[in-house]
Protein backbone atom coordinates (compact mmCIF):
# COMPACT_ATOMS: atom_id res chain seq x y z
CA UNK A 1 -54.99 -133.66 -61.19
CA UNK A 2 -53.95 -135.25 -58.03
CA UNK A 3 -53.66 -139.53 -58.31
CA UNK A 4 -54.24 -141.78 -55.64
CA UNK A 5 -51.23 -143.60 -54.99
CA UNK A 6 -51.21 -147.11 -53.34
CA UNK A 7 -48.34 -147.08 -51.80
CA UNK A 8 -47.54 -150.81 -49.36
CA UNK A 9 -46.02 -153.48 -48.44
CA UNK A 10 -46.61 -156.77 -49.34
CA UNK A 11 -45.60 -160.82 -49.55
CA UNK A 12 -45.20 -162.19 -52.75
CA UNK A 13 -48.21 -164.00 -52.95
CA UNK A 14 -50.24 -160.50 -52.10
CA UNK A 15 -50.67 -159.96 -48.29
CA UNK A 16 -49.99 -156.36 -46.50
CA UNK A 17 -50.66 -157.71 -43.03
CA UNK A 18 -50.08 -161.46 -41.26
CA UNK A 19 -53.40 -163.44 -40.06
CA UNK A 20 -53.96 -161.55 -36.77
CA UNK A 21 -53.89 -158.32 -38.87
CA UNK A 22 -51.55 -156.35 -36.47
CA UNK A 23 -48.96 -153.80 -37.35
CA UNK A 24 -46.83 -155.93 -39.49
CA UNK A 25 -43.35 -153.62 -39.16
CA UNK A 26 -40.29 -155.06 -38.67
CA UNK A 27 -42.21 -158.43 -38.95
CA UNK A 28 -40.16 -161.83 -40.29
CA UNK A 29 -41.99 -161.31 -43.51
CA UNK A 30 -41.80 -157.27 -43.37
CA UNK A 31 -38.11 -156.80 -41.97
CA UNK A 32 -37.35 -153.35 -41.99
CA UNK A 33 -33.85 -153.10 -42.96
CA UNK A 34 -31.15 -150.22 -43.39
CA UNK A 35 -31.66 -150.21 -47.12
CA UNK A 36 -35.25 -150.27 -46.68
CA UNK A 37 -35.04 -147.31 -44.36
CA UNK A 38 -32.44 -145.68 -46.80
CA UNK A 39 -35.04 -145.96 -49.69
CA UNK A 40 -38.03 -144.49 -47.66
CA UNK A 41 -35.78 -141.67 -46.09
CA UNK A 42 -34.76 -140.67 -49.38
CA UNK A 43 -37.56 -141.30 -51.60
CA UNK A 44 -40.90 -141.12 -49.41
CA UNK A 45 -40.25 -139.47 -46.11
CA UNK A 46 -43.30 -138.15 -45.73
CA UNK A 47 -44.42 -141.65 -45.27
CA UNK A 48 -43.16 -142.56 -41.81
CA UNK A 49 -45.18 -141.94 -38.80
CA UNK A 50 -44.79 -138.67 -37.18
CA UNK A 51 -42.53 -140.30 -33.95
CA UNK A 52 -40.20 -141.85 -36.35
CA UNK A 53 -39.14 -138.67 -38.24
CA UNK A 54 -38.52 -136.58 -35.13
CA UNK A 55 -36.24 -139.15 -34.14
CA UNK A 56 -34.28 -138.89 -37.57
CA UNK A 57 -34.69 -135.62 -37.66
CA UNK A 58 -37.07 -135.41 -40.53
CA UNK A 59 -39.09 -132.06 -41.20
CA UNK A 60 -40.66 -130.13 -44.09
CA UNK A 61 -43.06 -130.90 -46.82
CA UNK A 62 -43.43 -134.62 -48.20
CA UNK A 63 -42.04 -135.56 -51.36
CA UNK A 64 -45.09 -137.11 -52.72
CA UNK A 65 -47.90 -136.99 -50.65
CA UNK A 66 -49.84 -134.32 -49.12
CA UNK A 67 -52.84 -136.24 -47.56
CA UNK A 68 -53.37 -139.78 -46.58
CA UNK A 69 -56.03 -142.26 -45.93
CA UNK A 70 -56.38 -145.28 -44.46
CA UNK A 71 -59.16 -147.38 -43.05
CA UNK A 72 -60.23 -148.03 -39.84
CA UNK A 73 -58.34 -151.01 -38.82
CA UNK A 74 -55.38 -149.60 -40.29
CA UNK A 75 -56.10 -146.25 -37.76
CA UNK A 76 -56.37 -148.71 -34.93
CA UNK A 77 -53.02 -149.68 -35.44
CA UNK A 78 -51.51 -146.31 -34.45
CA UNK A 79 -54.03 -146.05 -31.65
CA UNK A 80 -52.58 -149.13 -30.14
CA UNK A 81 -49.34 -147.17 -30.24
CA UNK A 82 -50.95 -144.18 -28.70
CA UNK A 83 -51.01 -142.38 -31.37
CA UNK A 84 -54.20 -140.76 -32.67
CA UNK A 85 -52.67 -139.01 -35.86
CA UNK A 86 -49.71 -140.95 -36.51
CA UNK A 87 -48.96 -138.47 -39.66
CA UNK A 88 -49.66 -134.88 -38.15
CA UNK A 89 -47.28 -133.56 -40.93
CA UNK A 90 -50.07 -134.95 -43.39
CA UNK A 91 -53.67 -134.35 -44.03
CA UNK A 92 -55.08 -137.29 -42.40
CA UNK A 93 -58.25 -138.72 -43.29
CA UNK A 94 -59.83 -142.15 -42.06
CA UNK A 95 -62.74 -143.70 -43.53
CA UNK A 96 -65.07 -145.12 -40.34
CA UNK A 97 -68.56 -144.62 -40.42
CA UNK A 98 -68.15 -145.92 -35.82
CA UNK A 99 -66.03 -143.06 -35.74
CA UNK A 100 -68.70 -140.95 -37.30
CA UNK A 101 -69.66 -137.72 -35.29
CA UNK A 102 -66.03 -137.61 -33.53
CA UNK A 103 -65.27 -134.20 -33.30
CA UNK A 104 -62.14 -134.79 -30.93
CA UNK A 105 -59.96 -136.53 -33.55
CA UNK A 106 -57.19 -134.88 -35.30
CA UNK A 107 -58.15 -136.56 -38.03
CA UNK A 108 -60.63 -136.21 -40.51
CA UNK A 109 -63.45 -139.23 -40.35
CA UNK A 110 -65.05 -139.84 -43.81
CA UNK A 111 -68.10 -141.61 -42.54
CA UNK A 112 -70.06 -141.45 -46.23
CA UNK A 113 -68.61 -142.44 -49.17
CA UNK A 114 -64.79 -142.92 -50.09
CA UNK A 115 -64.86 -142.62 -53.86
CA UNK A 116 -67.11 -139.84 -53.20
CA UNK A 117 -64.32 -138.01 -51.18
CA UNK A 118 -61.59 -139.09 -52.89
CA UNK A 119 -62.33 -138.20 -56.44
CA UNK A 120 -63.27 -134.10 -54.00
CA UNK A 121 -59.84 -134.53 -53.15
CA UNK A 122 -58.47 -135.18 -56.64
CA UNK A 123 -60.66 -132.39 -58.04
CA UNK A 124 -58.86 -129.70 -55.58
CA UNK A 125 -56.69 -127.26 -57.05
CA UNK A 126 -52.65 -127.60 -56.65
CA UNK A 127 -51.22 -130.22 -54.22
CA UNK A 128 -49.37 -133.21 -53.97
CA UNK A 129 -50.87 -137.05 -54.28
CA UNK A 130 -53.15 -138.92 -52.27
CA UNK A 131 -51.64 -141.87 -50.40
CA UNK A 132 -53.25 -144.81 -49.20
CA UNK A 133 -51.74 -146.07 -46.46
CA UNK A 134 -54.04 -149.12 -46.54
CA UNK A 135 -55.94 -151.63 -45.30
CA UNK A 136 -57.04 -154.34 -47.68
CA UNK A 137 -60.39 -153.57 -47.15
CA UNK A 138 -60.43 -150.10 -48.34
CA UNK A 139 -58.35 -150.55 -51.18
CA UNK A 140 -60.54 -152.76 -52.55
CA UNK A 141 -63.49 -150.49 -52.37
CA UNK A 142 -61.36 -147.40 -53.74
CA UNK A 143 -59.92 -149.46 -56.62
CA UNK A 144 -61.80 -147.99 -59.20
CA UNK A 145 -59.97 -144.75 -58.16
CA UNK A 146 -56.34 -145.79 -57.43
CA UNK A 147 -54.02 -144.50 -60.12
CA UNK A 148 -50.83 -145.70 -58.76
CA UNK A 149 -49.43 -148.63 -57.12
CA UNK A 150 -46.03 -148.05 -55.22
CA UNK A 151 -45.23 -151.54 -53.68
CA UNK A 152 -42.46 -152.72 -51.65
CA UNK A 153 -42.59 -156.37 -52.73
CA UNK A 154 -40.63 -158.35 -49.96
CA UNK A 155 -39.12 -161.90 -50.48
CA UNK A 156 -41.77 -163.47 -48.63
CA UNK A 157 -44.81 -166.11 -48.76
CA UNK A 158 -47.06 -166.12 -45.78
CA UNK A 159 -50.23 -168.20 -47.38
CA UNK A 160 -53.16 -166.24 -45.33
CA UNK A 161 -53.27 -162.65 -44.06
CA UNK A 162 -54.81 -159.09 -45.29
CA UNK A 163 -54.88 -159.39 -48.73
CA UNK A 164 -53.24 -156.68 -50.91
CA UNK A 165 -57.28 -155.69 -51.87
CA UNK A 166 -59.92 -157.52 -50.22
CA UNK A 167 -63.17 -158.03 -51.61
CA UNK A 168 -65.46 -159.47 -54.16
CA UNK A 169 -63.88 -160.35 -57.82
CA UNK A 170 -62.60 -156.89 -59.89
CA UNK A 171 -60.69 -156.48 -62.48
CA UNK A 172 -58.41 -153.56 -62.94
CA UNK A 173 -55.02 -153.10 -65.21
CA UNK A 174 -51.92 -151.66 -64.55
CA UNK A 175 -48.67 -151.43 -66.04
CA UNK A 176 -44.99 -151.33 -64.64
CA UNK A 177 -43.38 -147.80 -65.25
CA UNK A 178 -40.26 -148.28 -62.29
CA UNK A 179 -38.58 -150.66 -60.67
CA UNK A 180 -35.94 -150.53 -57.53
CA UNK A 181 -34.39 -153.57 -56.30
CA UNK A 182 -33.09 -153.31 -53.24
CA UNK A 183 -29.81 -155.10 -51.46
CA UNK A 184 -31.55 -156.64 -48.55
CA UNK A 185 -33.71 -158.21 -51.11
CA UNK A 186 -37.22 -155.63 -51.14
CA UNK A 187 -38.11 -154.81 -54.86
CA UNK A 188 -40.09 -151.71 -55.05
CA UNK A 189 -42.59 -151.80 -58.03
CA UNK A 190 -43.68 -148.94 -59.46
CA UNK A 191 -47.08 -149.65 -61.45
CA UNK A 192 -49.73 -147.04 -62.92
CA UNK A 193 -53.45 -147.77 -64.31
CA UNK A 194 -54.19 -148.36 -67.76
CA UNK A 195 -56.75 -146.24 -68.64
């Protein structure tokens, strides 16, 4: 069965995005380093937007991930780059219910519910994992379904941002099965449900 993989990053004390909730790349908390790069070249190319692996020269199927989903904050993001599919090399989905009834998106919008479509996607036969590209908002309301937890952990405390998942109190366990630390100082923590 497909797993829904969380993969991020975050600050040490749990935030994926600053206070104004923009694009946090290459941010002072989020610096995105050669070894960084190295690491998501060679482990999770699939990962980087479309622009960014034309320009390295990136093609073919993902290592991990065949689809991802994100929310629509995190969508807006890549619109404010003018891109409206930042990962046409994925299966893109984006959970909206303003976007509902958009048939000129190369995306698909999930307007209903998330878990709903999520645990159709998990059912389907053969393919690669689910990624969640984020925001905190979303994560938070498909925790019960996340199976995985792939996050780049950066040497950082920013006190107030997005939060890592964003919502009411709920408990969930996971346990460490990998971890990669990396020169510039990124540990990437590898972390699956306990069941």
């Amino acid at each position: 069965m497909r797993r829904l993989v969380y993969y991020v990053a975050t600050t040490l004390d749990g935030f994926i995005a600053g206070p104004d909730g923009g694009d946090p790349s290459a941010s002072d908390f989020f610096p995105i380093t050669p070894d960084v790069i190295e690491y998501i070249v060679t482990h999770y190319p699939e990962t980087l937007p479309g622009p960014a692996r034309d320009a390295m020269g990136i093609d073919g199927e993902g290592t991990h991930f065949d689809t991802v989903i994100e929310g629509r904050a995190s969508y807006d993001l890549g619109l404010a780059a003018g891109l409206d599919d930042a990962y046409p090399h994925l299966r893109h989905l984006v959970v909206s219910t303003t976007l509902a009834g958009r048939d000129d998106l190369p995306v698909e919008v999930v307007a209903g519910d998330p878990i709903e479509r999520v645990r159709e996607l998990k059912a389907e036969d053969g393919g690669k994992d689910i990624w969640l590209v984020g925001g905190g908002t979303l994560a938070h309301a498909l925790l019960p379904e996340v199976d995985r937890l792939v996050l780049k952990v950066n040497p950082s405390v920013i006190g107030a941002g997005t939060p890592l998942f964003a919502g009411d109190f709920s408990h969930a366990r996971f346990e460490p099965v990998e971890q990669v630390d990396l020169a510039g100082g990124v540990r990437v923590v590898t972390l699956d449900r306990v069941r």
